[in-house]
N, C-alpha and C. Protein backbone atom coordinates (compact mmCIF):
# COMPACT_ATOMS: atom_id res chain seq x y z
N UNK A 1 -11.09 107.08 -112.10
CA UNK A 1 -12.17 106.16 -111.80
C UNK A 1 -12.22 105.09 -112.89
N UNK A 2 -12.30 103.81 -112.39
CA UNK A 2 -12.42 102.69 -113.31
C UNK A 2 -13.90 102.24 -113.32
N UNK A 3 -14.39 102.21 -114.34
CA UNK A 3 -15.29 100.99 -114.58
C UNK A 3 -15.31 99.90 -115.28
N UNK A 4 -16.21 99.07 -114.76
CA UNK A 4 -15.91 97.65 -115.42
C UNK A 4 -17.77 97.08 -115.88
N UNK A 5 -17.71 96.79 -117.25
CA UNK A 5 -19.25 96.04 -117.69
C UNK A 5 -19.33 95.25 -118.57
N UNK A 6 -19.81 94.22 -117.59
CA UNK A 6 -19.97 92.30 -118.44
C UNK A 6 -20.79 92.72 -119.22
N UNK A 7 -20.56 91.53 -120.36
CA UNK A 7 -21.78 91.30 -121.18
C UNK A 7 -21.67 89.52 -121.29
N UNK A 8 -22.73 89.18 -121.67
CA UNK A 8 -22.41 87.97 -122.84
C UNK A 8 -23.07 86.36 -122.15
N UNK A 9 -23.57 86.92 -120.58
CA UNK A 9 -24.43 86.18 -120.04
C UNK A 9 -25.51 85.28 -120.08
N UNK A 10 -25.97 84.53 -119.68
CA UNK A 10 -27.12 83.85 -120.40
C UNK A 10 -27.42 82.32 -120.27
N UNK A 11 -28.57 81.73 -120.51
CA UNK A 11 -28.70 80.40 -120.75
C UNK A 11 -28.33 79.73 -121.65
N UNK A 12 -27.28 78.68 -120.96
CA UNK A 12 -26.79 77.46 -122.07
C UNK A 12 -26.97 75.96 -121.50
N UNK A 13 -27.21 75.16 -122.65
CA UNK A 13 -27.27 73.59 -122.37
C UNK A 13 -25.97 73.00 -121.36
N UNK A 14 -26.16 72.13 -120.91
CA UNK A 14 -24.43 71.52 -120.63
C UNK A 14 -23.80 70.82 -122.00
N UNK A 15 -22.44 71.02 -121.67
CA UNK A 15 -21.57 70.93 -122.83
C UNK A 15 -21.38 72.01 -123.99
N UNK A 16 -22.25 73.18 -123.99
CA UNK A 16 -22.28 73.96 -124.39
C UNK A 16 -21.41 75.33 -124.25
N UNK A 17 -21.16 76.56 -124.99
CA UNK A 17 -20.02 77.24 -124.69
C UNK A 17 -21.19 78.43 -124.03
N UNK A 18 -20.13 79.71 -123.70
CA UNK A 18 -20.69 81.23 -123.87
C UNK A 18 -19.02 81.50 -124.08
N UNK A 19 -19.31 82.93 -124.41
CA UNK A 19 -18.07 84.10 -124.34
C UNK A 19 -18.03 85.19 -123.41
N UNK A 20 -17.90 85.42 -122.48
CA UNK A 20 -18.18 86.59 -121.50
C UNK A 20 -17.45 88.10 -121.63
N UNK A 21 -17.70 88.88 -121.72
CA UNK A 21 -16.62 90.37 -122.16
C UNK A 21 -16.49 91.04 -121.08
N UNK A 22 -15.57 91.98 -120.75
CA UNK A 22 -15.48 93.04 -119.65
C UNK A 22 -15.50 94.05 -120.13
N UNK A 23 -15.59 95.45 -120.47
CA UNK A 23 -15.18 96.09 -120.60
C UNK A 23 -14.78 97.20 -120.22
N UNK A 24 -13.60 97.74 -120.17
CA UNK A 24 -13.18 98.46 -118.57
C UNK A 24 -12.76 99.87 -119.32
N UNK A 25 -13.13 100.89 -118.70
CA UNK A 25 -12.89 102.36 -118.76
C UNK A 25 -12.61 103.26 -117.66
N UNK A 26 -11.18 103.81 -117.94
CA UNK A 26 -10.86 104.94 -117.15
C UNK A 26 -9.37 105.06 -116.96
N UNK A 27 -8.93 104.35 -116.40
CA UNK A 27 -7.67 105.00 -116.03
C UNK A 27 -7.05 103.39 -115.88
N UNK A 28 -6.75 102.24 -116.66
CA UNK A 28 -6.72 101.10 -116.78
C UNK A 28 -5.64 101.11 -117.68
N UNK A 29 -4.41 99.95 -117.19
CA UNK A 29 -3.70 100.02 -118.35
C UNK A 29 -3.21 98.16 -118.52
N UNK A 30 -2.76 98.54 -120.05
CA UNK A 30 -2.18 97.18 -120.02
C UNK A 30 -1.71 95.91 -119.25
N UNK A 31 -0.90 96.55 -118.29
CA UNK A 31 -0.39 95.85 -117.19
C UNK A 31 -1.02 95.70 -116.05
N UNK A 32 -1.82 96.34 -116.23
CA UNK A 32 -3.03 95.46 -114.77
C UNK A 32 -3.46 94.62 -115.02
N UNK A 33 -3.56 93.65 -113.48
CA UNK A 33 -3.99 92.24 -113.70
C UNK A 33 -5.70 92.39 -113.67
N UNK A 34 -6.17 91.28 -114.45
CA UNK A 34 -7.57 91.41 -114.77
C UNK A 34 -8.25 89.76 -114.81
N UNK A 35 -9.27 90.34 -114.23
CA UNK A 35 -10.06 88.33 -113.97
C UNK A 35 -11.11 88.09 -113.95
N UNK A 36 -11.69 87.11 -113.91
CA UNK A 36 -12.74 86.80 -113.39
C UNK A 36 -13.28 86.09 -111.98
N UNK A 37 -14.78 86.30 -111.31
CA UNK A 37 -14.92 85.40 -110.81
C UNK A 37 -16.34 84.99 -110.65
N UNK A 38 -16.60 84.25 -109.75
CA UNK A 38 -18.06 83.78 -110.04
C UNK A 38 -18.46 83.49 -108.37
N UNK A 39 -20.02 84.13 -108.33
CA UNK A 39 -20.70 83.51 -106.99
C UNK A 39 -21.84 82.82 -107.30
N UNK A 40 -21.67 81.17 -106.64
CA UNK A 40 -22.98 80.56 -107.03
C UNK A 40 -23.91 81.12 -106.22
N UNK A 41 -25.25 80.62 -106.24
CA UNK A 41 -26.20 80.66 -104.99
C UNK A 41 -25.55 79.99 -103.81
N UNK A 42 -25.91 81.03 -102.63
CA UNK A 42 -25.26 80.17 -101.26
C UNK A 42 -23.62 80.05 -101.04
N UNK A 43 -23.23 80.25 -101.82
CA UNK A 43 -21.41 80.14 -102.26
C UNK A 43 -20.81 81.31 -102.18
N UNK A 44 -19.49 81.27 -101.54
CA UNK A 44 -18.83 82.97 -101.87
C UNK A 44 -17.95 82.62 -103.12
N UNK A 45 -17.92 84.47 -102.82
CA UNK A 45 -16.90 84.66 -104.34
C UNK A 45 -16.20 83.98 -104.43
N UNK A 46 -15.92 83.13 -106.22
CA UNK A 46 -14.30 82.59 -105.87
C UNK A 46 -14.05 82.91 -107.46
N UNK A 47 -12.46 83.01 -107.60
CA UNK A 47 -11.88 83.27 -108.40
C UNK A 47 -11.56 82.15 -109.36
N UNK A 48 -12.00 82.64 -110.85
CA UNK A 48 -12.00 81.68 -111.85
C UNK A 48 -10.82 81.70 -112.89
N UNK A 49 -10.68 83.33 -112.96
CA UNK A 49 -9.46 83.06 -114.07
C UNK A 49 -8.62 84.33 -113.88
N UNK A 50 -7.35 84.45 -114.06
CA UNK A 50 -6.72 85.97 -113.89
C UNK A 50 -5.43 86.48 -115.04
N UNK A 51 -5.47 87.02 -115.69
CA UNK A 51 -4.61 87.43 -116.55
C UNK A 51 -3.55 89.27 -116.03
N UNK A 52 -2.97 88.62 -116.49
CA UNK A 52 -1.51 89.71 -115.18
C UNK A 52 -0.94 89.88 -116.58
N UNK A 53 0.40 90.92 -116.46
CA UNK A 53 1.07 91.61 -116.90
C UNK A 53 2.15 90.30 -117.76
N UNK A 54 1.91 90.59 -119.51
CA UNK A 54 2.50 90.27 -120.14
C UNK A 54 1.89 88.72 -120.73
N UNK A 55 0.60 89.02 -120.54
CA UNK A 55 -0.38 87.85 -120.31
C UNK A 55 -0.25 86.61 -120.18
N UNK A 56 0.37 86.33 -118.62
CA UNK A 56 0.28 85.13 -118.09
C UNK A 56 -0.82 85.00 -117.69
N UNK A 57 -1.65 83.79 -117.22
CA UNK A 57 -2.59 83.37 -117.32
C UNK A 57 -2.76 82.21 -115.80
N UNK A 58 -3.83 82.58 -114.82
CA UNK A 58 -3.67 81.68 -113.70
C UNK A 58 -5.39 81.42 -113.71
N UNK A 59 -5.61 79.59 -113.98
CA UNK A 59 -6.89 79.33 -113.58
C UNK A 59 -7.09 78.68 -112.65
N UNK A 60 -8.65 78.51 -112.05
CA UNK A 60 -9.24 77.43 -110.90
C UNK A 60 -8.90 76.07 -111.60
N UNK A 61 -8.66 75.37 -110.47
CA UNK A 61 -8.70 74.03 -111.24
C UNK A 61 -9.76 73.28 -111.73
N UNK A 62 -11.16 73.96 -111.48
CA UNK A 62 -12.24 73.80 -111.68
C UNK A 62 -12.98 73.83 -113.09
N UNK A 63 -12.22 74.91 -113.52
CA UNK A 63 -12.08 74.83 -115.28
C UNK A 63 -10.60 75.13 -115.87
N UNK A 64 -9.71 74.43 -115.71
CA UNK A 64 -8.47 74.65 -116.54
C UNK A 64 -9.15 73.39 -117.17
N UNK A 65 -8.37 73.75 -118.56
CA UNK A 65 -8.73 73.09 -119.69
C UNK A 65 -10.42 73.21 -120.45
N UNK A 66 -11.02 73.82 -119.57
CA UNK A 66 -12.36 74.42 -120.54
C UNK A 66 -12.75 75.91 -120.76
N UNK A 67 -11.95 76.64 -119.63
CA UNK A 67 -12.30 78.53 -119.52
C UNK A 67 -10.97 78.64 -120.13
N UNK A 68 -10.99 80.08 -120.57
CA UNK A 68 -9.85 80.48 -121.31
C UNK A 68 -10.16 82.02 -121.32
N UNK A 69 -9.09 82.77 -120.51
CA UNK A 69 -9.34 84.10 -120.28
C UNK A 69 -7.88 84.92 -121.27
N UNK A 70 -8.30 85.67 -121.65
CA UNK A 70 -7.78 86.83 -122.54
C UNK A 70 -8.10 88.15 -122.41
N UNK A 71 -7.41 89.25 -123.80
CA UNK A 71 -7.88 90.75 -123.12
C UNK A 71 -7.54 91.23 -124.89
N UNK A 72 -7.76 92.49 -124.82
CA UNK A 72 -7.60 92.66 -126.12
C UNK A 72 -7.16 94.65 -125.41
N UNK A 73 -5.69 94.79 -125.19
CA UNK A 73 -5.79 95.98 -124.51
C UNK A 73 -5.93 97.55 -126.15
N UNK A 74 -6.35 96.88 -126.84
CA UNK A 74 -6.57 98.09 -127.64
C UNK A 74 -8.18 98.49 -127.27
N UNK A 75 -8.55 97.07 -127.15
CA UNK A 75 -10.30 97.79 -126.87
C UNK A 75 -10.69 97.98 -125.21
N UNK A 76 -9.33 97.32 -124.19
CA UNK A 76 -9.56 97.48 -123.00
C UNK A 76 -10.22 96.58 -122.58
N UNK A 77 -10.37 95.28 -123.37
CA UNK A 77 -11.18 94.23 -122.89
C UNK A 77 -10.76 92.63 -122.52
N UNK A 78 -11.84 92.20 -121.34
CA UNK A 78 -10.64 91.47 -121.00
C UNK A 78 -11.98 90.20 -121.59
N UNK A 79 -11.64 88.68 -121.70
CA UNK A 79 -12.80 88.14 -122.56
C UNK A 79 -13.01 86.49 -121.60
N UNK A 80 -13.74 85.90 -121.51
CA UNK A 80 -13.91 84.31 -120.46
C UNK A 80 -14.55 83.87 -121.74
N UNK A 81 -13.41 82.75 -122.29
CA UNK A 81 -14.08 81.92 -123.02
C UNK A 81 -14.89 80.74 -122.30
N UNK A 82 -15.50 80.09 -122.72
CA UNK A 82 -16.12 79.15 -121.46
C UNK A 82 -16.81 78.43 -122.35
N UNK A 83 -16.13 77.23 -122.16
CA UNK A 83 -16.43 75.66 -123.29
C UNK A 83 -16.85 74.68 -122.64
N UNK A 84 -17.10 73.51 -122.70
CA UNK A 84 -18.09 72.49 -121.84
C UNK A 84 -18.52 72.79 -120.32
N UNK A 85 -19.40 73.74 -120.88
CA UNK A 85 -20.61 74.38 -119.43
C UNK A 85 -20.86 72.66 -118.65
N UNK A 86 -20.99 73.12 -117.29
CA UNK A 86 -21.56 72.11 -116.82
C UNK A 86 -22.81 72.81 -115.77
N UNK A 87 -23.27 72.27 -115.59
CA UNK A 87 -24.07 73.13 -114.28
C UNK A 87 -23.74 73.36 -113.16
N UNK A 88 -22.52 72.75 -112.54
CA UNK A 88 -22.31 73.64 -111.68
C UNK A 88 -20.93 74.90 -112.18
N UNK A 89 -21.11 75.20 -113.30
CA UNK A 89 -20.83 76.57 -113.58
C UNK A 89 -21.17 77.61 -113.57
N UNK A 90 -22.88 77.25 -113.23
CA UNK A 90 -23.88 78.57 -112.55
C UNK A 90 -23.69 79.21 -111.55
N UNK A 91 -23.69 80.38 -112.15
CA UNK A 91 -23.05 81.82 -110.87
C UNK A 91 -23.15 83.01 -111.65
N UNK A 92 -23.35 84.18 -110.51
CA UNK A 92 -23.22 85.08 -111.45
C UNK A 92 -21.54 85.33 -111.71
N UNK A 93 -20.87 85.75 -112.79
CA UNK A 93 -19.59 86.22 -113.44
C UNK A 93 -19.16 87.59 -112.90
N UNK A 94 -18.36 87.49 -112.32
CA UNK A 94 -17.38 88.96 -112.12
C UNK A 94 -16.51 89.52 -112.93
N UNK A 95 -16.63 91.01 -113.20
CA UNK A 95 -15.18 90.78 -113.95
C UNK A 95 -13.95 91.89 -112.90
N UNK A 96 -13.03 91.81 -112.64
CA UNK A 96 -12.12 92.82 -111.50
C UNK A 96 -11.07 92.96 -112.21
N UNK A 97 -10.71 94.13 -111.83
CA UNK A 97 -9.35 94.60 -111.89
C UNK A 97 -8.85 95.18 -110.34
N UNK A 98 -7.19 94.67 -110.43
CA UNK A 98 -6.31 95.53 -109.78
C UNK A 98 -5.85 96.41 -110.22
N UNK A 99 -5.85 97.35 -109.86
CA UNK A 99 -5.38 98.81 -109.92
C UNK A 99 -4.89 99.35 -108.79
N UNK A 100 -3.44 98.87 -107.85
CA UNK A 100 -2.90 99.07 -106.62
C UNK A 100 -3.49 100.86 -106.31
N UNK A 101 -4.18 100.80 -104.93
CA UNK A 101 -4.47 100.16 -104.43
C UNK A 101 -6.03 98.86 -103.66
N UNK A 102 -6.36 99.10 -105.10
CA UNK A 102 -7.61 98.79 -104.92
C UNK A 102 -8.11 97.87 -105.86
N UNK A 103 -9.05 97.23 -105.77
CA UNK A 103 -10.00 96.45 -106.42
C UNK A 103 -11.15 96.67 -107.04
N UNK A 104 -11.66 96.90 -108.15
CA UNK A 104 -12.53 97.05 -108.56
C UNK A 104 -13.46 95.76 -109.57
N UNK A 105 -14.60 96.38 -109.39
CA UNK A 105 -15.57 95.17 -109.77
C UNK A 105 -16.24 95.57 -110.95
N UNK A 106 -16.93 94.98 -111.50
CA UNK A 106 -18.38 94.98 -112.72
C UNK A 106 -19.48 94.80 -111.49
N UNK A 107 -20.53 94.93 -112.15
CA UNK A 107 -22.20 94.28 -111.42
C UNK A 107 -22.34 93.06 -112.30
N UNK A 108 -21.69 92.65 -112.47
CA UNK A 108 -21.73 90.78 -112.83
C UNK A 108 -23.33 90.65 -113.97
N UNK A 109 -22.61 89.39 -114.24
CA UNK A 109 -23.25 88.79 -115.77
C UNK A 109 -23.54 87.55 -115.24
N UNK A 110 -24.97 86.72 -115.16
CA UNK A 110 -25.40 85.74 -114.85
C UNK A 110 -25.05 84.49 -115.99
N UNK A 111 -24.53 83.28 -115.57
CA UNK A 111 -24.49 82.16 -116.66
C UNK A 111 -25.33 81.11 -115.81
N UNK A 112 -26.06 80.61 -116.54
CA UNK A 112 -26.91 79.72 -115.98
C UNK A 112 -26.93 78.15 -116.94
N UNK A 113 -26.58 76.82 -116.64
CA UNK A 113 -25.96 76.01 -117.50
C UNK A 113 -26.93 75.12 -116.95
N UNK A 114 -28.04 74.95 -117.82
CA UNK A 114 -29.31 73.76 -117.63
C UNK A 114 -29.98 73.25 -118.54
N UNK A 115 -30.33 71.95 -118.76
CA UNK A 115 -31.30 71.38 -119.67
C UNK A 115 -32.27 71.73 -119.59
């Protein structure tokens, strides 16, 4: 059994950063691919950032060049840097793993990006 739990959520200005964490326990290894994603209000899920085996790195074009996803597999964690917030970056944050054959989720971390 895998679990997965955000942290690092919260209110920020625009132009402003956060750091988002996952942290995943159970039966998870290095080489699983691991990501993020985000649902605004009214909006479905969509996928923001994904880090795969040997840490390649695939983003939305929505934030390449401001999100920046990583993992740190000694602590099992996977990390969403997230640099010039804008507001429509508000959503709650997912964090998933694949683990063939299945998908697993977090209960998501709210970012909310407002003056």
């Amino acid at each position: 059994q895998v679990q997965l739990v955000e942290s690092g959520g919260g209110l920020v200005q625009p132009g402003g950063s956060l750091r988002l964490s996952c942290a995943a326990s159970g039966s998870i290894f290095s080489n699983n691919a691991m990501g993020w994603y985000r649902q605004a209000p009214g909006k479905e899920r969509e996928l923001v950032a994904v880090i795969i085996s040997g840490g390649s790195t695939n983003y939305a074009d929505s934030v390449k060049g401001r999100f920046t996803i990583s993992r740190d597999n000694a602590k099992n964690t996977v990390y969403l840097q997230m640099n010039s917030l804008k507001p429509e970056d508000t959503a709650v944050y997912y964090c998933n793993a694949y683990i063939p054959p299945r998908m697993y989720w977090g209960k998501g971390t709210l970012v909310t990006v407002s003056s």
